[in-house]
C-alpha atoms as a PDB file:
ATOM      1  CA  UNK A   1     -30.429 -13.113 -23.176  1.00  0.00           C
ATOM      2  CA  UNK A   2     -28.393 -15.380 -23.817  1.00  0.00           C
ATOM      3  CA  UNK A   3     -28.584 -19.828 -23.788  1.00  0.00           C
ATOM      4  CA  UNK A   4     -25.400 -20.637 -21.335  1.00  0.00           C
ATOM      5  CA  UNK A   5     -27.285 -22.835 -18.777  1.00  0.00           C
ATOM      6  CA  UNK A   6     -26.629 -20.362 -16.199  1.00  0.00           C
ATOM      7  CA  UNK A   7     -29.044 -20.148 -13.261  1.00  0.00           C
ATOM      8  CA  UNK A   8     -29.457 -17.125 -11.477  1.00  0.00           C
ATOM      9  CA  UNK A   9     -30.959 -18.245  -7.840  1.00  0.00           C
ATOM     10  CA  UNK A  10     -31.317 -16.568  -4.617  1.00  0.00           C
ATOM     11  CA  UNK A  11     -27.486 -16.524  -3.313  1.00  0.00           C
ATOM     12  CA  UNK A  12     -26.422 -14.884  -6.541  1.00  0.00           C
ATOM     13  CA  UNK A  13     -28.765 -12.530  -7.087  1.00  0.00           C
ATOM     14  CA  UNK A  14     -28.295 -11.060  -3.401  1.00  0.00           C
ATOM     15  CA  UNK A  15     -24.751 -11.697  -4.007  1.00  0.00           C
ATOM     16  CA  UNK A  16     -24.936  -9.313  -7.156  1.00  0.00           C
ATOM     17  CA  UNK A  17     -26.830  -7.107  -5.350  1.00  0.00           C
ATOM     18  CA  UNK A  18     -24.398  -6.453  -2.339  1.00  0.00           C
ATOM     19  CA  UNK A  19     -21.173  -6.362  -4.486  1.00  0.00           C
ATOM     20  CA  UNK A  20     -23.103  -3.720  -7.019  1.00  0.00           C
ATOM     21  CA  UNK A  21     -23.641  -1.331  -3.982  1.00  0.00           C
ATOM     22  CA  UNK A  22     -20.492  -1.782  -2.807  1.00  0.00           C
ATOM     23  CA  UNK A  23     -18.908  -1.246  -6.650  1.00  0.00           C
ATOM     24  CA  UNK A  24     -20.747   2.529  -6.811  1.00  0.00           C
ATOM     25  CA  UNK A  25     -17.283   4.247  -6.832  1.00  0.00           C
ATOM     26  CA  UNK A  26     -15.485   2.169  -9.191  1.00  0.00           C
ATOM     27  CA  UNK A  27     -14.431   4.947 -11.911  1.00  0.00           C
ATOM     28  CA  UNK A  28     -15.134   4.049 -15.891  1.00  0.00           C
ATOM     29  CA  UNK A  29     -12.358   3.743 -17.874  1.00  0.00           C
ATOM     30  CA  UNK A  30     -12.068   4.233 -21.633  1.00  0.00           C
ATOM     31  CA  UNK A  31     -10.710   6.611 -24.638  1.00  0.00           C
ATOM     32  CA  UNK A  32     -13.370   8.778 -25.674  1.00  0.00           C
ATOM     33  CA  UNK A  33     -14.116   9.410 -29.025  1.00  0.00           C
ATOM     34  CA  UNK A  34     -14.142  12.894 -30.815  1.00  0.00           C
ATOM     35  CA  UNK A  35     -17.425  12.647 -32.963  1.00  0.00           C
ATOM     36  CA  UNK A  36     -20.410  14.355 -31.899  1.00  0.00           C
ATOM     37  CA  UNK A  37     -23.429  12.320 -29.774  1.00  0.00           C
ATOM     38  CA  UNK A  38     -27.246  12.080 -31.181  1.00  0.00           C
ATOM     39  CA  UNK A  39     -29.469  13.532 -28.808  1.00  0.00           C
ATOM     40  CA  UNK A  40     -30.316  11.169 -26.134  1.00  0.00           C
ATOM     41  CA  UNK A  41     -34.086   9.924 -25.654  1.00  0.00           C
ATOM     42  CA  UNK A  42     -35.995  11.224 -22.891  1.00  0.00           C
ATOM     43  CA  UNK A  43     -38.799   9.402 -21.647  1.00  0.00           C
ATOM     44  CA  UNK A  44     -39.053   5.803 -20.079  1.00  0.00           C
ATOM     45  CA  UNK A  45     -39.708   3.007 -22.455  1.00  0.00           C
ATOM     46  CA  UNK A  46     -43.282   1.291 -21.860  1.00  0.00           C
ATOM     47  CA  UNK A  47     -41.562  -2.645 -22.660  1.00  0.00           C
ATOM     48  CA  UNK A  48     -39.022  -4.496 -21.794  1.00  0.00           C
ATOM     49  CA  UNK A  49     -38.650  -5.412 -24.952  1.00  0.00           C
ATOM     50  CA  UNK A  50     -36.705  -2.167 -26.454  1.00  0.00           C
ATOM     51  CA  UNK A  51     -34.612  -2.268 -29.272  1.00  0.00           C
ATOM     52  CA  UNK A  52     -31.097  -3.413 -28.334  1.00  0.00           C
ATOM     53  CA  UNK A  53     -32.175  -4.707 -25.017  1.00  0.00           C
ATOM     54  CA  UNK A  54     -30.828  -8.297 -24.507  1.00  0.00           C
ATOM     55  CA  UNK A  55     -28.623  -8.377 -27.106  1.00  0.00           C
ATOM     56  CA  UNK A  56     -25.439  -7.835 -26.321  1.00  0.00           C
ATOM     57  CA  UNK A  57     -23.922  -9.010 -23.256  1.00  0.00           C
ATOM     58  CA  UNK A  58     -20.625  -7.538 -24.166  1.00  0.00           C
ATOM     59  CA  UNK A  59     -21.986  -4.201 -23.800  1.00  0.00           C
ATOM     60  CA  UNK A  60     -19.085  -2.640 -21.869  1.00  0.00           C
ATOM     61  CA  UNK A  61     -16.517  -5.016 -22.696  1.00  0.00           C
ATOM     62  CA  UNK A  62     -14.854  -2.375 -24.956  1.00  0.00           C
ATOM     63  CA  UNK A  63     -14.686   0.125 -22.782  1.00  0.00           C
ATOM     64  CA  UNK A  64     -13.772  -1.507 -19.542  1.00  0.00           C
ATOM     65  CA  UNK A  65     -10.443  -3.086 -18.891  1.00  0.00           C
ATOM     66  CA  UNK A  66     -11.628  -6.948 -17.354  1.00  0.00           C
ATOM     67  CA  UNK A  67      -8.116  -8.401 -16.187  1.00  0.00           C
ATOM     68  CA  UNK A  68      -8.459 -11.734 -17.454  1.00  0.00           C
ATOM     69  CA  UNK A  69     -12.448 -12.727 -17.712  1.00  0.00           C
ATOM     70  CA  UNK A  70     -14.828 -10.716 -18.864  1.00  0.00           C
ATOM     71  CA  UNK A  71     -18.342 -10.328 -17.706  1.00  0.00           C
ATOM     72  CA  UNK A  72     -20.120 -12.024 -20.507  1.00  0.00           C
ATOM     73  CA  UNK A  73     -18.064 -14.773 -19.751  1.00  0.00           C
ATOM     74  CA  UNK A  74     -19.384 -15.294 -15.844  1.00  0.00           C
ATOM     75  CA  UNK A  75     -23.410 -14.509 -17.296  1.00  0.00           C
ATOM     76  CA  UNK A  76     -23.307 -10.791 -15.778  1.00  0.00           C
ATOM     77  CA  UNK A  77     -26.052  -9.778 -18.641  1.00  0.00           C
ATOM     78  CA  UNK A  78     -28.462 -12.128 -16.126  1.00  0.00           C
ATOM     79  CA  UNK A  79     -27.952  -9.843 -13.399  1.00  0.00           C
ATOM     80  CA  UNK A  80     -29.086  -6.850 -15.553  1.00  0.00           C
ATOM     81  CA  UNK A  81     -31.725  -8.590 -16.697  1.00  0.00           C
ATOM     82  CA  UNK A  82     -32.973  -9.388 -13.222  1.00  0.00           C
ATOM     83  CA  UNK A  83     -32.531  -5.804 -12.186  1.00  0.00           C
ATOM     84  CA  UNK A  84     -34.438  -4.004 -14.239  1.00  0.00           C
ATOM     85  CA  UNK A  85     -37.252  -6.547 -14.119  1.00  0.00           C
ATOM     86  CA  UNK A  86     -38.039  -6.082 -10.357  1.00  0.00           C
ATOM     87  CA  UNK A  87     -40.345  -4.322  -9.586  1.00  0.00           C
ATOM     88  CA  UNK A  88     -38.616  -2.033  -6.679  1.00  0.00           C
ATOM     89  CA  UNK A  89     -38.184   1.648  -6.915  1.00  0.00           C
ATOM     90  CA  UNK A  90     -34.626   1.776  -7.348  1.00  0.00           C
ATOM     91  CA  UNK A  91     -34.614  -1.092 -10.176  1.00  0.00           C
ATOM     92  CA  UNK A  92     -37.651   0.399 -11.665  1.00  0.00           C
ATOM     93  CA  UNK A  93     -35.847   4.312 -12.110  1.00  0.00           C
ATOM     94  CA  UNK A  94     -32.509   1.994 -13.505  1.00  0.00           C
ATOM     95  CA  UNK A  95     -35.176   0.425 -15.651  1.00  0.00           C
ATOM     96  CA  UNK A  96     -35.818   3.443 -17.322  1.00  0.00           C
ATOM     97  CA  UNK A  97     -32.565   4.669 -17.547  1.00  0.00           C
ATOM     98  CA  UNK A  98     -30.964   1.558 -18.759  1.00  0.00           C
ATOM     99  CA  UNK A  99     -33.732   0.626 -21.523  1.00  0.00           C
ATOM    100  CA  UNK A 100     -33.612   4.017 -22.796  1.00  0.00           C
ATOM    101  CA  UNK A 101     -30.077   3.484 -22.975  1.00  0.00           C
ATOM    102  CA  UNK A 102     -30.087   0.090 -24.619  1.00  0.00           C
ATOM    103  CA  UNK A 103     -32.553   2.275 -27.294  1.00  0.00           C
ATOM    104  CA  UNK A 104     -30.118   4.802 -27.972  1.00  0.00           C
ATOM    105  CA  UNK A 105     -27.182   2.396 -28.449  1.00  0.00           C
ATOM    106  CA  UNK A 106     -29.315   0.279 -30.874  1.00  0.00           C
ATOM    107  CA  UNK A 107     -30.480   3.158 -32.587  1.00  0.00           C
ATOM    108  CA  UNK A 108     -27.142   4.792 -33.178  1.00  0.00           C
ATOM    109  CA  UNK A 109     -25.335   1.731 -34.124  1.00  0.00           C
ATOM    110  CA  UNK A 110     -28.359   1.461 -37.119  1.00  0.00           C
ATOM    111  CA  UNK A 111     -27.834   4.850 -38.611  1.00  0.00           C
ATOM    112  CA  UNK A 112     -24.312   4.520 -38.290  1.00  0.00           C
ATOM    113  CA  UNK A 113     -23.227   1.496 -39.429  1.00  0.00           C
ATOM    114  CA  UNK A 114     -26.577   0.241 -41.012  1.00  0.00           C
ATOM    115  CA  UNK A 115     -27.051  -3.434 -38.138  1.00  0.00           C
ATOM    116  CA  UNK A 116     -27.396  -3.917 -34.716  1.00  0.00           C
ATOM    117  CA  UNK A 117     -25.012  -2.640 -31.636  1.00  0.00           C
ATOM    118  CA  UNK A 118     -24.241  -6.446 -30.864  1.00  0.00           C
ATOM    119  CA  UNK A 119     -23.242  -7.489 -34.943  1.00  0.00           C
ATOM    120  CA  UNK A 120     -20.415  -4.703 -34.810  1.00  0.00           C
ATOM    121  CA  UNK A 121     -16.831  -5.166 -34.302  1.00  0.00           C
ATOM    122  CA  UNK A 122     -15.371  -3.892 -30.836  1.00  0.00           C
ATOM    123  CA  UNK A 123     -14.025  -0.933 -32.569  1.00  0.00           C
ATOM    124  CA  UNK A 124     -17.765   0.821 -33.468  1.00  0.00           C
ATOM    125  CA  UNK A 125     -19.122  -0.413 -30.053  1.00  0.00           C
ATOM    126  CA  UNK A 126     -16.818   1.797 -28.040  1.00  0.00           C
ATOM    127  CA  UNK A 127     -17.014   4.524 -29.985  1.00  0.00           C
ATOM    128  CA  UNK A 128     -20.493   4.338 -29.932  1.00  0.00           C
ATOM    129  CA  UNK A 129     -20.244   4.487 -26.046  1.00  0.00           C
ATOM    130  CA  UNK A 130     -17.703   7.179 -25.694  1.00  0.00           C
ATOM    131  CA  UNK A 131     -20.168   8.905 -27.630  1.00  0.00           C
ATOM    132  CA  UNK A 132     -22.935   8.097 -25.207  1.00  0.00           C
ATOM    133  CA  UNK A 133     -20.341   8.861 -22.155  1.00  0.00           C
ATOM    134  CA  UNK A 134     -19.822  12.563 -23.417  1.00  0.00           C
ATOM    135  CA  UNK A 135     -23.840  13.280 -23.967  1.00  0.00           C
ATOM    136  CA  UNK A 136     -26.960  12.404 -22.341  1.00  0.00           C
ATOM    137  CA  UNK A 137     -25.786   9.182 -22.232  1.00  0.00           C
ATOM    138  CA  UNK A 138     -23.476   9.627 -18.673  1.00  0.00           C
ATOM    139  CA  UNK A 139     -26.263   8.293 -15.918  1.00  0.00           C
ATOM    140  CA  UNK A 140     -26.814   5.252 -18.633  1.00  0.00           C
ATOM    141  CA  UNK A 141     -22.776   4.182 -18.847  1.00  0.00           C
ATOM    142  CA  UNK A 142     -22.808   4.859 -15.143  1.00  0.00           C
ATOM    143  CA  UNK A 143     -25.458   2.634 -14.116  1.00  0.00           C
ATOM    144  CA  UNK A 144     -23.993   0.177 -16.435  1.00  0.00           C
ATOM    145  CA  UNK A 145     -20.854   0.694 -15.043  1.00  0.00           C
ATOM    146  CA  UNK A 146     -22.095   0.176 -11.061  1.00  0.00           C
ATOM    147  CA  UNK A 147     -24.023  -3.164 -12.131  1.00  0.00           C
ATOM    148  CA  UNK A 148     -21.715  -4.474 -14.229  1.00  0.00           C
ATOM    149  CA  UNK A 149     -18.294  -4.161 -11.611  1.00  0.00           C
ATOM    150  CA  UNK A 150     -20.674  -5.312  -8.319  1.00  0.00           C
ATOM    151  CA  UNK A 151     -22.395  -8.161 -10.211  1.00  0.00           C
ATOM    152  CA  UNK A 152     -18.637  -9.147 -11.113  1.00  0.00           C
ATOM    153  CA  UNK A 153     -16.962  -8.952  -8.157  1.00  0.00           C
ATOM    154  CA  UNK A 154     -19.186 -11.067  -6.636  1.00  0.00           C
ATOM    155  CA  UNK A 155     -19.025 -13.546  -9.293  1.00  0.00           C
ATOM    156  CA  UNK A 156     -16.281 -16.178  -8.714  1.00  0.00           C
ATOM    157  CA  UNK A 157     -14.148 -15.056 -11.219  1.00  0.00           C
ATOM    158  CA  UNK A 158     -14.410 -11.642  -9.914  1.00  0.00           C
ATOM    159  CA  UNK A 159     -13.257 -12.716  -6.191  1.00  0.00           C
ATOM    160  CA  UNK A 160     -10.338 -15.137  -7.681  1.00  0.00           C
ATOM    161  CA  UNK A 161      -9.533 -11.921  -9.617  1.00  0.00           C
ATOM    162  CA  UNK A 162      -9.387 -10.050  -6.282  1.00  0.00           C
ATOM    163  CA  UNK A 163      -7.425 -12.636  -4.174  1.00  0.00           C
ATOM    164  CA  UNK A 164      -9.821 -13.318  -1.383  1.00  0.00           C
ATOM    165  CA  UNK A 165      -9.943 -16.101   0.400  1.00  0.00           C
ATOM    166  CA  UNK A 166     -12.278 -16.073   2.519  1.00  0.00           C
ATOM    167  CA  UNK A 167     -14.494 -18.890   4.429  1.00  0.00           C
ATOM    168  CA  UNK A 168     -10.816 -20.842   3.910  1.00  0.00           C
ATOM    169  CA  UNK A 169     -10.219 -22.350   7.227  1.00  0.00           C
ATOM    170  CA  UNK A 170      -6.323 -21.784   8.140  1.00  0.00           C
ATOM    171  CA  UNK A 171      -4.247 -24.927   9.322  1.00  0.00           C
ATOM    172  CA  UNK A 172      -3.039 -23.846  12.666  1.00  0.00           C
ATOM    173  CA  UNK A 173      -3.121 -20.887  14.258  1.00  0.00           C
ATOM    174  CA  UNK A 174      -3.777 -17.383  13.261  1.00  0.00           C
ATOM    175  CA  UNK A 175      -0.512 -16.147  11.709  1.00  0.00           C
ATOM    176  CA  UNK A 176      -1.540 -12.262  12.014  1.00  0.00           C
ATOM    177  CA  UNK A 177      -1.045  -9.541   9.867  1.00  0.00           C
ATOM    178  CA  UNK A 178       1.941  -8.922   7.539  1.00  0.00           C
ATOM    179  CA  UNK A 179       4.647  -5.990   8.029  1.00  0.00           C
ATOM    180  CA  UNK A 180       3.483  -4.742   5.244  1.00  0.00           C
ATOM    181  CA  UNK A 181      -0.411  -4.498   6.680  1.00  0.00           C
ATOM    182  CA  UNK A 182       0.972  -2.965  10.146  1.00  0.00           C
ATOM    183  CA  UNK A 183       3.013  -0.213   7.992  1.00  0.00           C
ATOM    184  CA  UNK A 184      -0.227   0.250   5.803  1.00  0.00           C
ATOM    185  CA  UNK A 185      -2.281   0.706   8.722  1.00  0.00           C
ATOM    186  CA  UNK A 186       0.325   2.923  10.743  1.00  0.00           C
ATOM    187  CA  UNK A 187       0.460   5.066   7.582  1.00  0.00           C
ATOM    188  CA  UNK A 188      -3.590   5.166   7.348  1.00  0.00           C
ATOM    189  CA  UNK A 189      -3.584   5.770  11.051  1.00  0.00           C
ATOM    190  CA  UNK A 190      -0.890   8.723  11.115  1.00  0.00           C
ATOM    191  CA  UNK A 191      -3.138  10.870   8.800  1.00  0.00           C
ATOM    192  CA  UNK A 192      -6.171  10.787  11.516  1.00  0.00           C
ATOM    193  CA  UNK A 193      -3.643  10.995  14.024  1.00  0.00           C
ATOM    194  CA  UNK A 194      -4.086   8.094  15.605  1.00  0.00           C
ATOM    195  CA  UNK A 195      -1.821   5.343  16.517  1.00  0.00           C
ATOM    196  CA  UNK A 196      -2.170   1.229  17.140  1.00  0.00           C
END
């Protein structure tokens, strides 16, 4: 993984871990390329150690439209790492998924292109996962996809890139909501038939 100095205690890890449930229906984004996927493995690797696994911590950078910083950038590929090395169900079944994912990517980006997934150029990378998005590949890309967006959401860069404020105290007093938020919410409201 990589050597940033980046420290992944307590508060962020629960902090990833809230945002990527909350990020499970954030669609994936991406052109998808034409040429034909390898089969994808089937199994669960035995190590943590598979090929392509901690190499790349661009891995969806191609494929994903960040706004302005990208996940690499805020140490996201931490997150993964801590994920699938707990030992919980649901991190152990994304374990599987993801490493034989990481395999596939690594492999592919050998036969094709004769290195590693991480030494290509941006171009190869994402057509090597729109490949993987129209095969077996789908539940890999997703999972990706769901840890990547709620581990960066969470992230400072990811709430600055979402406006919130919060825990900001206010000077004075409580201004209240916008027009705009009242004719949002009387809009909402009208199509459950309810009113404020």
């Amino acid at each position: 993984m990589s050597e940033q100095g980046f420290t992944v205690d307590r508060r962020v890890t629960l902090k990833w871990l809230f945002g990527a449930i909350a990020a499970s229906g954030v669609p994936l984004q991406g052109a998808y390329a034409a040429a034909a996927p390898a089969p994808w493995p089937v199994g669960t690797p035995a190590k943590i150690d598979a090929p392509g696994y901690g190499t790349d911590p661009k891995m969806l950078e191609p494929v994903v439209p960040w706004p302005k910083t990208a996940p690499s950038a805020v140490g996201i590929e931490h997150f993964i790492d801590e994920w699938v090395s707990a030992p919980y169900p649901d991190q152990a079944a994304d374990r599987a998924i993801l490493l034989a994912g990481f395999e596939w990517v690594e492999a592919e980006a050998k036969a094709r292109h004769g290195k590693g997934y991480a030494a290509l150029d941006e171009g190869p990378r994402a057509t090597i996962l729109s490949d993987a998005a129209r095969g077996g590949g789908r539940l890999f890309l997703d999972r990706m996809k769901f840890l990547t967006t709620g581990a960066y959401y969470t992230s400072e860069a990811g709430i600055e890139e979402l406006g919130y404020i919060g825990n900001t105290a206010l000077d004075g007093d409580y201004p209240g909501p916008t027009p705009e938020a009242f004719a949002h919410l009387d809009r909402v409201l009208a199509t459950l038939n309810l009113k404020r």
